[in-house]
PDB file of N, CA and C in Angstrom:
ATOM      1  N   UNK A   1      92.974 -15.993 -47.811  1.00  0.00           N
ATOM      2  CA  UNK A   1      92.537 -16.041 -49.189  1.00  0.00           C
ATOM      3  C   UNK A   1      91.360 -15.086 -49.357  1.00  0.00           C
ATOM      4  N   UNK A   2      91.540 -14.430 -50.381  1.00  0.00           N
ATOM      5  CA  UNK A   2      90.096 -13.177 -50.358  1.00  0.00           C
ATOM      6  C   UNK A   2      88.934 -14.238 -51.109  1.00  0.00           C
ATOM      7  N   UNK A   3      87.775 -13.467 -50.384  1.00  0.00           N
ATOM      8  CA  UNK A   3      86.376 -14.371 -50.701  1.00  0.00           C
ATOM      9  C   UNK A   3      86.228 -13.438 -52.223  1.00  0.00           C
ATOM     10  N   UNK A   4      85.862 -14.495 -52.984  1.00  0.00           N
ATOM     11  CA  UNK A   4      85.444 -13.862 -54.235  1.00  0.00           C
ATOM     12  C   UNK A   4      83.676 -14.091 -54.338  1.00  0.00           C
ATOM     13  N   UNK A   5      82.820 -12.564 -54.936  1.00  0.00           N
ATOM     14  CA  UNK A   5      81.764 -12.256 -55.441  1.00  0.00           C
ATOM     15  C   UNK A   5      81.131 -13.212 -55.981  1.00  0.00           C
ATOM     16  N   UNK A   6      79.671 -13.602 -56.005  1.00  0.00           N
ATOM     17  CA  UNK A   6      79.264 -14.568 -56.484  1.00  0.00           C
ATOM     18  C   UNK A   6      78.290 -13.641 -57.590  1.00  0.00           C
ATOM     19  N   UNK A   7      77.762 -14.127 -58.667  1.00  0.00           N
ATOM     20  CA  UNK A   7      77.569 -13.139 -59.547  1.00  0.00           C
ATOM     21  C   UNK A   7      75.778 -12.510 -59.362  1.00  0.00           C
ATOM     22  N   UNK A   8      74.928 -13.849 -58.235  1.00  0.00           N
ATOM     23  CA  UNK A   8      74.004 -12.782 -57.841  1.00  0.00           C
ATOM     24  C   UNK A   8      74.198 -11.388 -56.889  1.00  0.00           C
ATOM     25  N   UNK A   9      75.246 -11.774 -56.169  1.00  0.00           N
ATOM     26  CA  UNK A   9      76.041 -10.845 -55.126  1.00  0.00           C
ATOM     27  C   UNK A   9      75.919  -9.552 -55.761  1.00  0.00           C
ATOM     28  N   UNK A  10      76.174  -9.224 -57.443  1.00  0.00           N
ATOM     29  CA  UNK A  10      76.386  -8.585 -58.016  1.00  0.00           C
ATOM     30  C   UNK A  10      74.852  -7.764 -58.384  1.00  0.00           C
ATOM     31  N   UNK A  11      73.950  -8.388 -57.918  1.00  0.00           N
ATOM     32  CA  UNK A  11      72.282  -7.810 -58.284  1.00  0.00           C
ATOM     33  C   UNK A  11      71.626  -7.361 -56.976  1.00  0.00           C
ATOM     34  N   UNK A  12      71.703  -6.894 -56.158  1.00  0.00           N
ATOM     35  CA  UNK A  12      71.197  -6.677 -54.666  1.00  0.00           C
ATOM     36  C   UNK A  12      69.650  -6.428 -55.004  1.00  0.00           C
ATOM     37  N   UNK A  13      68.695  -6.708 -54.362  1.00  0.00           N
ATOM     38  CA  UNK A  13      67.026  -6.624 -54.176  1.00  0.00           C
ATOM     39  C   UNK A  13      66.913  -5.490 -52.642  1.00  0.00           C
ATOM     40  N   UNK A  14      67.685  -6.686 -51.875  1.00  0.00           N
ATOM     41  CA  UNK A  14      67.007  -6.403 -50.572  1.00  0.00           C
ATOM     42  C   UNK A  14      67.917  -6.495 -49.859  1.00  0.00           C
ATOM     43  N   UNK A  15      67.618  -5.330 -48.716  1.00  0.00           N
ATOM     44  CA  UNK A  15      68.918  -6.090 -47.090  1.00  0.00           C
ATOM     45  C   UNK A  15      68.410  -5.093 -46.546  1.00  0.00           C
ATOM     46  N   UNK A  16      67.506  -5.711 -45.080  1.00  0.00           N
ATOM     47  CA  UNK A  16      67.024  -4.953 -44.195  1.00  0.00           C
ATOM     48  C   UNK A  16      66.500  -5.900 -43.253  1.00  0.00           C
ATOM     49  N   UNK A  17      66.719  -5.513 -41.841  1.00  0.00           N
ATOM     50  CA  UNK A  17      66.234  -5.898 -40.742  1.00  0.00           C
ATOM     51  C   UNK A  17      64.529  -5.619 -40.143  1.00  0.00           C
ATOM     52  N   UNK A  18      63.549  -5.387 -40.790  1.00  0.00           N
ATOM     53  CA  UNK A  18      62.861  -4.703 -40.853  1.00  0.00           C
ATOM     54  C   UNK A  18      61.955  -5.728 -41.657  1.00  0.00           C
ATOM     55  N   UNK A  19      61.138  -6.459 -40.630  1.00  0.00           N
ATOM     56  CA  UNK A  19      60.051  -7.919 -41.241  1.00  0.00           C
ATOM     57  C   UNK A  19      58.946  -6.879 -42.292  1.00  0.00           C
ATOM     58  N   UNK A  20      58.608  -5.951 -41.876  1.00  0.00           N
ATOM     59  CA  UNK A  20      57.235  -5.212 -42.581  1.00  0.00           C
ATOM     60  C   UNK A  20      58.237  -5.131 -44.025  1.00  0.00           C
ATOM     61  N   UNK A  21      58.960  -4.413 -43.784  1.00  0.00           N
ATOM     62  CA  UNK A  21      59.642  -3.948 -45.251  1.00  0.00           C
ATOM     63  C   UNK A  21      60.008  -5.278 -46.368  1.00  0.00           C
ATOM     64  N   UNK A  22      60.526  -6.614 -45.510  1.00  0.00           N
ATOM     65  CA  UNK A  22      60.724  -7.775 -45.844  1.00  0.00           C
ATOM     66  C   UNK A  22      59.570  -8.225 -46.561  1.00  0.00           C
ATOM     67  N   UNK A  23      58.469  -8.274 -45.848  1.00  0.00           N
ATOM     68  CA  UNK A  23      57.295  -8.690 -46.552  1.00  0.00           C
ATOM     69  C   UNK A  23      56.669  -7.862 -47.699  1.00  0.00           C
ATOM     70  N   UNK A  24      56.997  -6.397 -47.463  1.00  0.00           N
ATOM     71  CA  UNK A  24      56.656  -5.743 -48.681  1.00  0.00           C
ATOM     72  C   UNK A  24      57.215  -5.553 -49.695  1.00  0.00           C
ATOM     73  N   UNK A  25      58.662  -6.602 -50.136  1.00  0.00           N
ATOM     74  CA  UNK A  25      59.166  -6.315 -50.793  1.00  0.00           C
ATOM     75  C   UNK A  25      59.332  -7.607 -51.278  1.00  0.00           C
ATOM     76  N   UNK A  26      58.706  -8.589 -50.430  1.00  0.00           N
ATOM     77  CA  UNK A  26      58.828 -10.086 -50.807  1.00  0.00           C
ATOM     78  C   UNK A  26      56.919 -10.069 -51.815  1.00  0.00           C
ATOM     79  N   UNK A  27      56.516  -9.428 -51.480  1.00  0.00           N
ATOM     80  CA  UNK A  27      55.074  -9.633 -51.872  1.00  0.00           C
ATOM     81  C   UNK A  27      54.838  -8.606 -53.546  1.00  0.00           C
ATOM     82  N   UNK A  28      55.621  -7.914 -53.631  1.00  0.00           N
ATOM     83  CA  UNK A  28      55.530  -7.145 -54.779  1.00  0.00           C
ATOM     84  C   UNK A  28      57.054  -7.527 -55.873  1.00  0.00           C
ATOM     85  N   UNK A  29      58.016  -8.032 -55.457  1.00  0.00           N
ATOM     86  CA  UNK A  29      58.829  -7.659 -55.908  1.00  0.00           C
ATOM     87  C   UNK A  29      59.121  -9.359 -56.553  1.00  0.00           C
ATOM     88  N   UNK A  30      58.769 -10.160 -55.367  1.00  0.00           N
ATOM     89  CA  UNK A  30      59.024 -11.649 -55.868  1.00  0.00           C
ATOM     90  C   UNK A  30      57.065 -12.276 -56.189  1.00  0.00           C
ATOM     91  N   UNK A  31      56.642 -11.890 -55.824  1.00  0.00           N
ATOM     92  CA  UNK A  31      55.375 -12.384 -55.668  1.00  0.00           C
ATOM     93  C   UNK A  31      54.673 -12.894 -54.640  1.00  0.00           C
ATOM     94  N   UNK A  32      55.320 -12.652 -53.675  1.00  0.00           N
ATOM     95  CA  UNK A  32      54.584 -13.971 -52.324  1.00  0.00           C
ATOM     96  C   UNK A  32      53.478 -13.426 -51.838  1.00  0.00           C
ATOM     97  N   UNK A  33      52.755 -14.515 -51.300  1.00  0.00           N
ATOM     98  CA  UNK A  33      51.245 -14.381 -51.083  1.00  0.00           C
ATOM     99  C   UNK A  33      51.273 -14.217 -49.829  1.00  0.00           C
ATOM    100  N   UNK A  34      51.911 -14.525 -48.903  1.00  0.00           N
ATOM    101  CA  UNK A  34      52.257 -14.733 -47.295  1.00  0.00           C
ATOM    102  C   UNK A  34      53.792 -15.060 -46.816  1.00  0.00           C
ATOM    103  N   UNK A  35      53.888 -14.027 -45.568  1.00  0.00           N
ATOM    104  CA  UNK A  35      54.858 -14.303 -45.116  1.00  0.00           C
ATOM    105  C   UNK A  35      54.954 -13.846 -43.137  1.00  0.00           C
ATOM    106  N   UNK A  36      55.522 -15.170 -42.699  1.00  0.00           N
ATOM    107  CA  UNK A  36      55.239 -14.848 -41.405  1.00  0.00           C
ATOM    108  C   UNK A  36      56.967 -14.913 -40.483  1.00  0.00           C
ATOM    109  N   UNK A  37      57.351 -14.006 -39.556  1.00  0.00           N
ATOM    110  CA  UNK A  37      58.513 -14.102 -38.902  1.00  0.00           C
ATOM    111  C   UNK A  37      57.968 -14.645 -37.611  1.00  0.00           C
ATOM    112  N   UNK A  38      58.613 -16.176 -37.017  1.00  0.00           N
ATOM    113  CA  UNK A  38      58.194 -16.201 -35.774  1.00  0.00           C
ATOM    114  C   UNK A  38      59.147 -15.202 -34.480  1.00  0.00           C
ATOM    115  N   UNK A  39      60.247 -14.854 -34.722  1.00  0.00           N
ATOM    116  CA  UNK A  39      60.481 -13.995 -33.959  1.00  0.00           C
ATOM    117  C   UNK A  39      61.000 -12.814 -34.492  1.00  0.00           C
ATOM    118  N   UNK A  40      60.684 -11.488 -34.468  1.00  0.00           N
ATOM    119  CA  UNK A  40      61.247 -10.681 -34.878  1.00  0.00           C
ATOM    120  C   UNK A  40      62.699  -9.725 -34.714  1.00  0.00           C
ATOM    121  N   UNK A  41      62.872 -10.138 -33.509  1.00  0.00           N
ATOM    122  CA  UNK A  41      63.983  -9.631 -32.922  1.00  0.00           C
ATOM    123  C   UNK A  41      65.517 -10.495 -33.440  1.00  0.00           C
ATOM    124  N   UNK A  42      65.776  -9.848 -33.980  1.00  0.00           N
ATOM    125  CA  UNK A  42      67.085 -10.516 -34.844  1.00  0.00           C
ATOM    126  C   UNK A  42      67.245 -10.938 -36.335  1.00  0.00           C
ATOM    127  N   UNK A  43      65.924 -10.375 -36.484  1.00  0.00           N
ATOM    128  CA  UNK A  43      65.214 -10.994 -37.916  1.00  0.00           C
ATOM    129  C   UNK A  43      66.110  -9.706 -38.915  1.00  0.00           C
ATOM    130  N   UNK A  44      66.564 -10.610 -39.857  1.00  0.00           N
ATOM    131  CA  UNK A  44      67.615 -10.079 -41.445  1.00  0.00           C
ATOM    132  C   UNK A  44      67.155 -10.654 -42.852  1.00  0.00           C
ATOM    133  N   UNK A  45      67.000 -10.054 -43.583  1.00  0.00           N
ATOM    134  CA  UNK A  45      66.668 -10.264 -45.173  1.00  0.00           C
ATOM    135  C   UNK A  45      67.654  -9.907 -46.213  1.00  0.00           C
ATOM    136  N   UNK A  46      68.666 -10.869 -46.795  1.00  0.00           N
ATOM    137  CA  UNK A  46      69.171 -10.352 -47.266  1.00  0.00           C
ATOM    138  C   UNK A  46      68.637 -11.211 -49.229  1.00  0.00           C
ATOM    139  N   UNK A  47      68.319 -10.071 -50.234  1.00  0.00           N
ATOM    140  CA  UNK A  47      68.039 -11.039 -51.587  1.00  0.00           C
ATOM    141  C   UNK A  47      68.761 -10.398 -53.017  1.00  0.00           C
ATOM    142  N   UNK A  48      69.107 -11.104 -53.957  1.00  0.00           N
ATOM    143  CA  UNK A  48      69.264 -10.892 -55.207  1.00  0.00           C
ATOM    144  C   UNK A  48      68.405 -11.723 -55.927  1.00  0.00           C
ATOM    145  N   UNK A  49      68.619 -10.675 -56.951  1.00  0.00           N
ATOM    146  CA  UNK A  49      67.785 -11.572 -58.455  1.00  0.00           C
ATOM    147  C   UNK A  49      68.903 -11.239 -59.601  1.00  0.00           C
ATOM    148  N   UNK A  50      68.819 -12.007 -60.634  1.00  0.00           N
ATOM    149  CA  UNK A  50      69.475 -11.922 -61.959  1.00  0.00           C
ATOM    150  C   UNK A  50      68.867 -12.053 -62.937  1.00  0.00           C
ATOM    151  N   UNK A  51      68.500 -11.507 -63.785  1.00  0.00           N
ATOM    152  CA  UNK A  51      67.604 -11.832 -65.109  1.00  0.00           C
ATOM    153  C   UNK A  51      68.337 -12.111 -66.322  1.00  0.00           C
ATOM    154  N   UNK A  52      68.382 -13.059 -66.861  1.00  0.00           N
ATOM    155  CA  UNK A  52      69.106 -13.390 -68.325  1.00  0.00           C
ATOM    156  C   UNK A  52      67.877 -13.951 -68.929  1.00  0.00           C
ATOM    157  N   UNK A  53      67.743 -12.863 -69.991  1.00  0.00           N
ATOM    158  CA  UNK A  53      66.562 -13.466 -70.762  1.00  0.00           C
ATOM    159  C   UNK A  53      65.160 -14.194 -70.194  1.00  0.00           C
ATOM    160  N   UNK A  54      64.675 -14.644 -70.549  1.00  0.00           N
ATOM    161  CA  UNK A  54      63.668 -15.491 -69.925  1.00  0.00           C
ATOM    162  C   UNK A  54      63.908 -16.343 -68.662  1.00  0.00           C
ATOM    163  N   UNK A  55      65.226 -16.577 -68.220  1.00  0.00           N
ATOM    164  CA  UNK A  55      65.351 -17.016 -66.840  1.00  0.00           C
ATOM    165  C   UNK A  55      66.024 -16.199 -65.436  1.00  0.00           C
ATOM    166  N   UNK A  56      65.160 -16.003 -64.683  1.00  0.00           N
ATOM    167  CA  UNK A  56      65.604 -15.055 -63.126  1.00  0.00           C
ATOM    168  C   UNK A  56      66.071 -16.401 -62.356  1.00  0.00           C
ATOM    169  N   UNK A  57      67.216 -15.963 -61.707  1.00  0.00           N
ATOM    170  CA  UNK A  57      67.718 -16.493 -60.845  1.00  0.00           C
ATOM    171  C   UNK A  57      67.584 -15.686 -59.448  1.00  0.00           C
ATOM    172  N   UNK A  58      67.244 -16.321 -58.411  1.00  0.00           N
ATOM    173  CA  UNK A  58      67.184 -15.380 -57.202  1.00  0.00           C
ATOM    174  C   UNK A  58      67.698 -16.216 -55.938  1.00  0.00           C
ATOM    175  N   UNK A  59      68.430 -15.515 -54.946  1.00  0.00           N
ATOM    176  CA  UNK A  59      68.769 -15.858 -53.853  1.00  0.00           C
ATOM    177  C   UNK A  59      68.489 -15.059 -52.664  1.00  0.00           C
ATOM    178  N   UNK A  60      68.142 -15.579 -51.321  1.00  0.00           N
ATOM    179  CA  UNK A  60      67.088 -14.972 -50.393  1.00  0.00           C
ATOM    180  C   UNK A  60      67.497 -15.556 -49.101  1.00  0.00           C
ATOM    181  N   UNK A  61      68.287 -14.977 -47.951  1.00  0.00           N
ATOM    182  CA  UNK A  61      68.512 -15.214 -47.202  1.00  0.00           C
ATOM    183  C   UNK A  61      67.949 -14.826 -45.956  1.00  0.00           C
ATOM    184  N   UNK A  62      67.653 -15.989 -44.909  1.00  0.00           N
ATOM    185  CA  UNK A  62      67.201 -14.743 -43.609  1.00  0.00           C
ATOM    186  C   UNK A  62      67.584 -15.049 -42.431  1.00  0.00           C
ATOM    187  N   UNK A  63      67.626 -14.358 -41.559  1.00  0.00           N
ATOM    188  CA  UNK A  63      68.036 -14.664 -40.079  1.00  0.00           C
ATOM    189  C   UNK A  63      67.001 -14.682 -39.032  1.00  0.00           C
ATOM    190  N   UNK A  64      66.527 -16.446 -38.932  1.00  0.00           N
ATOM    191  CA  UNK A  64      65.690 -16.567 -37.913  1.00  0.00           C
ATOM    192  C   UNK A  64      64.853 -16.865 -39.070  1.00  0.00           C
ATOM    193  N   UNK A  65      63.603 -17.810 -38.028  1.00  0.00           N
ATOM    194  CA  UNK A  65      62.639 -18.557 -38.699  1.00  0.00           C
ATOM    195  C   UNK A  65      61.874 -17.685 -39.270  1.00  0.00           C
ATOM    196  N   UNK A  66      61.206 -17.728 -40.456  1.00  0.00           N
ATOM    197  CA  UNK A  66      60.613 -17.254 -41.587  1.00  0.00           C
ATOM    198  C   UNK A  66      59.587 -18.474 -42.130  1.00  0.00           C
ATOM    199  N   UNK A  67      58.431 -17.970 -42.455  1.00  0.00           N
ATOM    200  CA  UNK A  67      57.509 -18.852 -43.407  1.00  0.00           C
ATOM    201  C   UNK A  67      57.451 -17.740 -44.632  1.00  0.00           C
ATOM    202  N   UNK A  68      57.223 -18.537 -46.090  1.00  0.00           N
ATOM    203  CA  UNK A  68      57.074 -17.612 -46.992  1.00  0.00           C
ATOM    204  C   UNK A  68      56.202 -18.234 -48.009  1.00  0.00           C
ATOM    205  N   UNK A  69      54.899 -17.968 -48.565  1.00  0.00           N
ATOM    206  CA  UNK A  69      54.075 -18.362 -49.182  1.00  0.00           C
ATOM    207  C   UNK A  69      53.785 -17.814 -50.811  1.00  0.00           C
ATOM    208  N   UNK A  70      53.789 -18.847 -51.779  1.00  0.00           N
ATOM    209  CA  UNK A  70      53.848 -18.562 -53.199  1.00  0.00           C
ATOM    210  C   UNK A  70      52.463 -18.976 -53.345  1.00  0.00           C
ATOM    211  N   UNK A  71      51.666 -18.337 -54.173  1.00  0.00           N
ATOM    212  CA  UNK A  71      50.135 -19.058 -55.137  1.00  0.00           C
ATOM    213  C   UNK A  71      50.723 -19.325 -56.483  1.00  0.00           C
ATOM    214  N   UNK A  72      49.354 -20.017 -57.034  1.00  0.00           N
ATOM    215  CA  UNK A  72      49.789 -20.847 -58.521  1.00  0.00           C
ATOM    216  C   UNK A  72      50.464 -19.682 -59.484  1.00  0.00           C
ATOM    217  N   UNK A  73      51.594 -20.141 -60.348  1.00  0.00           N
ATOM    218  CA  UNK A  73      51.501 -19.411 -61.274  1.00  0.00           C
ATOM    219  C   UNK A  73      52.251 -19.972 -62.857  1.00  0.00           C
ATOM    220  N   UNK A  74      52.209 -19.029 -63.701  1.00  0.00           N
ATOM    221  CA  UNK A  74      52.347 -20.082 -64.938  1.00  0.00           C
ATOM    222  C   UNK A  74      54.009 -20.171 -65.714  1.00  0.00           C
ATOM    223  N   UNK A  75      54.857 -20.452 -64.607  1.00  0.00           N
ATOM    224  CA  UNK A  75      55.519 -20.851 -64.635  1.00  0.00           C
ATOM    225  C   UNK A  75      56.617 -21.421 -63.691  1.00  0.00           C
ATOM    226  N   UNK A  76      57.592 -22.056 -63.722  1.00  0.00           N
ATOM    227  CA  UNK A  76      58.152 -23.061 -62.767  1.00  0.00           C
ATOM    228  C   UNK A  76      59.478 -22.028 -61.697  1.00  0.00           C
ATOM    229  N   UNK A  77      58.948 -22.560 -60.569  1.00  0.00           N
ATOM    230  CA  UNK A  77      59.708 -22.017 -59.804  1.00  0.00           C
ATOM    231  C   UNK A  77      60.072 -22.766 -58.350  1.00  0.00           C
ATOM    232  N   UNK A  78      61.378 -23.201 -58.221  1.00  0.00           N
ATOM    233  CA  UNK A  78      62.138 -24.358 -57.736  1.00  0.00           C
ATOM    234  C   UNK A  78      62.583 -23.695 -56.640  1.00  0.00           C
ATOM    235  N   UNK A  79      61.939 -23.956 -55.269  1.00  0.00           N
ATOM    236  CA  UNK A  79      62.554 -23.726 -54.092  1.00  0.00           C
ATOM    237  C   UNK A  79      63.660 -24.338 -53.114  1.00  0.00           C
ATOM    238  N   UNK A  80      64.631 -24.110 -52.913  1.00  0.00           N
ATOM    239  CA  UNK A  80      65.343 -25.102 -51.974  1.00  0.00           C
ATOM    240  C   UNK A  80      65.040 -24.295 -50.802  1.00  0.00           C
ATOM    241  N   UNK A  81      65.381 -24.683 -49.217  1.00  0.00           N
ATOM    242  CA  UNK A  81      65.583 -24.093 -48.104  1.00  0.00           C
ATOM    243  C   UNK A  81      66.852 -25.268 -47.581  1.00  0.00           C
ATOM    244  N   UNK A  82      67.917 -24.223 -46.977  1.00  0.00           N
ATOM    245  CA  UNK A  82      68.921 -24.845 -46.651  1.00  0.00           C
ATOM    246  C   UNK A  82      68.646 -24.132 -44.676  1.00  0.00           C
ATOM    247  N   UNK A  83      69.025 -24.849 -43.681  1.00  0.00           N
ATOM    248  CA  UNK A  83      68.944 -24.424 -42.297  1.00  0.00           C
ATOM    249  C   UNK A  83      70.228 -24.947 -41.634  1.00  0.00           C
ATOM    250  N   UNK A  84      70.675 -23.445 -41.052  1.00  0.00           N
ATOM    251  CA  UNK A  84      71.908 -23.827 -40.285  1.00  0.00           C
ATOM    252  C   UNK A  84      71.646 -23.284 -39.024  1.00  0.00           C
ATOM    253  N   UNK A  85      72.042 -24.332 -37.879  1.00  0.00           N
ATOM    254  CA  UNK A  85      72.092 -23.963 -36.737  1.00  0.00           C
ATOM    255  C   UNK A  85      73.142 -23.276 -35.811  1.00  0.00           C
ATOM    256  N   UNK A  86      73.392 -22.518 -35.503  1.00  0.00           N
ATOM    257  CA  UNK A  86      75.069 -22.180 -35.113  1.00  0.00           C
ATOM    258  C   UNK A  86      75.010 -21.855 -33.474  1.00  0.00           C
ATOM    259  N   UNK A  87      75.300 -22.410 -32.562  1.00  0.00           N
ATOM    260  CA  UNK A  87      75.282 -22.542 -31.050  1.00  0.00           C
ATOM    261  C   UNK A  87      75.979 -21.082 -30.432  1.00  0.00           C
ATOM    262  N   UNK A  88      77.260 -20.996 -30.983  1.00  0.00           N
ATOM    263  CA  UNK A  88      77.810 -19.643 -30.112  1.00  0.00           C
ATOM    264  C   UNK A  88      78.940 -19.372 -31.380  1.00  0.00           C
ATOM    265  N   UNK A  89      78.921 -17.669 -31.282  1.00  0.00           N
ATOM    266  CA  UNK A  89      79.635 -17.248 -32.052  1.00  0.00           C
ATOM    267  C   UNK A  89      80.725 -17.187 -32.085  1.00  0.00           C
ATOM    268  N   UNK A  90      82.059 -17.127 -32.764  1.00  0.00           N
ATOM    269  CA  UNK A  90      83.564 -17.412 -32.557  1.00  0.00           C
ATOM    270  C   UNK A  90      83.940 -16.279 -31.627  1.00  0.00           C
ATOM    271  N   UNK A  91      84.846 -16.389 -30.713  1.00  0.00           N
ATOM    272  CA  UNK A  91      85.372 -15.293 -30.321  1.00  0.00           C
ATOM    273  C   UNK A  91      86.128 -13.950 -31.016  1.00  0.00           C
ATOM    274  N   UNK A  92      85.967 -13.305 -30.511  1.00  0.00           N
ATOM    275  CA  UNK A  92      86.308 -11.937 -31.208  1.00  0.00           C
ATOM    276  C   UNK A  92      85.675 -11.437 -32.522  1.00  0.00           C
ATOM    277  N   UNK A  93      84.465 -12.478 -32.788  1.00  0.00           N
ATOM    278  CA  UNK A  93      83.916 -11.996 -33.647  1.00  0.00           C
ATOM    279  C   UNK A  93      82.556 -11.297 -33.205  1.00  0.00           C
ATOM    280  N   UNK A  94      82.083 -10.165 -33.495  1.00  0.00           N
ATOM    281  CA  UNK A  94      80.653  -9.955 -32.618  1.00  0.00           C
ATOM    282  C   UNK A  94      79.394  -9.787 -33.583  1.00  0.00           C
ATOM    283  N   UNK A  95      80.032 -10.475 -35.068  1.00  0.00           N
ATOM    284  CA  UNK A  95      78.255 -10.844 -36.022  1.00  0.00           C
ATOM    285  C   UNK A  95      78.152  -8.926 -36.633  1.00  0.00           C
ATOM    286  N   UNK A  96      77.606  -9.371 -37.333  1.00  0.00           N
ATOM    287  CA  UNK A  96      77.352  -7.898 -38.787  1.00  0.00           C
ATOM    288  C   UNK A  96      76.293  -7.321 -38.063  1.00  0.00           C
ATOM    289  N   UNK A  97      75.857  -6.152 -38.587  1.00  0.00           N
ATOM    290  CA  UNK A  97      75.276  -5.270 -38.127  1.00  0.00           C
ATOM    291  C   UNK A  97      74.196  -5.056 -39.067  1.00  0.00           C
ATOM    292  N   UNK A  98      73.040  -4.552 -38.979  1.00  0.00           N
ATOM    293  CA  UNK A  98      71.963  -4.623 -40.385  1.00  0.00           C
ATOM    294  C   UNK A  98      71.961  -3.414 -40.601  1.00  0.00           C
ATOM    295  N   UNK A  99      71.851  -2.572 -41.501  1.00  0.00           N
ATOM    296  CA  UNK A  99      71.547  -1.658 -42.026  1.00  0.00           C
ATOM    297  C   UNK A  99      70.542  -1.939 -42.995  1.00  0.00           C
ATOM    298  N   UNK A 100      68.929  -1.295 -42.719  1.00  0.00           N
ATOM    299  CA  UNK A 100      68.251  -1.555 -43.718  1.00  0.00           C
ATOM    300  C   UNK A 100      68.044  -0.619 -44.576  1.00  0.00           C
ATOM    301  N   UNK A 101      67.729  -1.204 -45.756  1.00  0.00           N
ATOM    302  CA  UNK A 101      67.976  -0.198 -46.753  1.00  0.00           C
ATOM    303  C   UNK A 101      67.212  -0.880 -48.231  1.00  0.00           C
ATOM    304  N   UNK A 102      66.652  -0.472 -49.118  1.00  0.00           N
ATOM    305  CA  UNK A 102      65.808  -1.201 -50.058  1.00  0.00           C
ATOM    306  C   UNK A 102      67.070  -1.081 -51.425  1.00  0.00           C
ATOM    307  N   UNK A 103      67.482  -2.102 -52.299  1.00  0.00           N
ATOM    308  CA  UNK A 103      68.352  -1.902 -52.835  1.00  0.00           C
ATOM    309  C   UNK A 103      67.798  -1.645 -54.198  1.00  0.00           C
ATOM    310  N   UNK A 104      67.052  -1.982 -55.076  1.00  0.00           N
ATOM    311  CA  UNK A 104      66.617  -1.751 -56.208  1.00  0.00           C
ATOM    312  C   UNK A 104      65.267  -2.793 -56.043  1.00  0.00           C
ATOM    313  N   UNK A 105      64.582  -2.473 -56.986  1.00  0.00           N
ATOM    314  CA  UNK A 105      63.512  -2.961 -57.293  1.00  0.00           C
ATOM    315  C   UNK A 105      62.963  -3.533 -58.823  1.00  0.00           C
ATOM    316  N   UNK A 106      62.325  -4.640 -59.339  1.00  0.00           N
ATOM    317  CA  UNK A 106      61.859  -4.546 -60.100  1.00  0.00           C
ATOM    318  C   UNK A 106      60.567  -5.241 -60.324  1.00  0.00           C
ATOM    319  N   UNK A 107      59.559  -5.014 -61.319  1.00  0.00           N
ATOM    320  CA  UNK A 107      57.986  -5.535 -61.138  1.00  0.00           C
ATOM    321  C   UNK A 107      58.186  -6.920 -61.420  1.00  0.00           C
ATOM    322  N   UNK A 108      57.372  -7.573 -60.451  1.00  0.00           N
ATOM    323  CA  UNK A 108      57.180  -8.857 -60.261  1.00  0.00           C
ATOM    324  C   UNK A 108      56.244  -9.111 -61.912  1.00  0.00           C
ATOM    325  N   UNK A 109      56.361 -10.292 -62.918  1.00  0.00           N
ATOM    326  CA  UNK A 109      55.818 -10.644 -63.646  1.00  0.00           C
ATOM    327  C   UNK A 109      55.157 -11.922 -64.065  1.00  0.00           C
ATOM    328  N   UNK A 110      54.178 -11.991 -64.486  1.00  0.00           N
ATOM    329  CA  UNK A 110      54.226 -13.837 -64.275  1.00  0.00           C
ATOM    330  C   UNK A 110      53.738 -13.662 -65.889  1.00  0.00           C
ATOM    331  N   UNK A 111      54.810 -15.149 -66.474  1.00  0.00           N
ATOM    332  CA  UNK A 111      54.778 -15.302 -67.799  1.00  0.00           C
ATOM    333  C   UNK A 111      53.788 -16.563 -68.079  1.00  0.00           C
TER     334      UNK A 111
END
């Protein structure tokens, strides 16, 4: 069955293996105040945003433990963190490859 597009899929931010670039693009682009990788080696960022009118939707994925730090601001913003553990990879599969690369950008705003 073909996987169908999800419609942030359709807004790319970010996808890079590359924690410095991660953080500099998490700190200007989303707003974060801090961000720490405990290991870097294997470390992936992948994010979208969507803007409809007055509401952004964003999704932010990473590979390997990540801390990520927000300060106050004047308006509401709802974090989930979902964690999956995965023991060994399927056979014949040997896992994606990162290519980093900055996908678009836009100025972080607080309303």
């Amino acid at each position: 069955m073909p996987s169908r597009s999800t419609i942030l899929s359709n807004y790319p931010v970010v996808r890079s293996c590359d924690p410095a670039f991660a953080r500099d693009r998490l700190f200007k682009v989303y707003g974060a105040n801090s961000f720490d990788v405990r290991k870097p080696h294997g470390f992936a960022m992948n994010a979208d945003h969507v803007q409809i009118g007055g509401v952004g939707l964003s999704y932010v994925e990473y590979t390997g433990e990540v801390s990520v730090g927000f300060g106050e601001v004047s308006f509401v913003r709802q974090c989930f963190s979902i964690e999956v553990l995965l023991a060994t990879p399927r056979a014949g599969n040997p896992g994606k490859s990162c290519r980093d690369h900055g996908v678009r950008s836009f100025p972080h705003t607080s309303r």
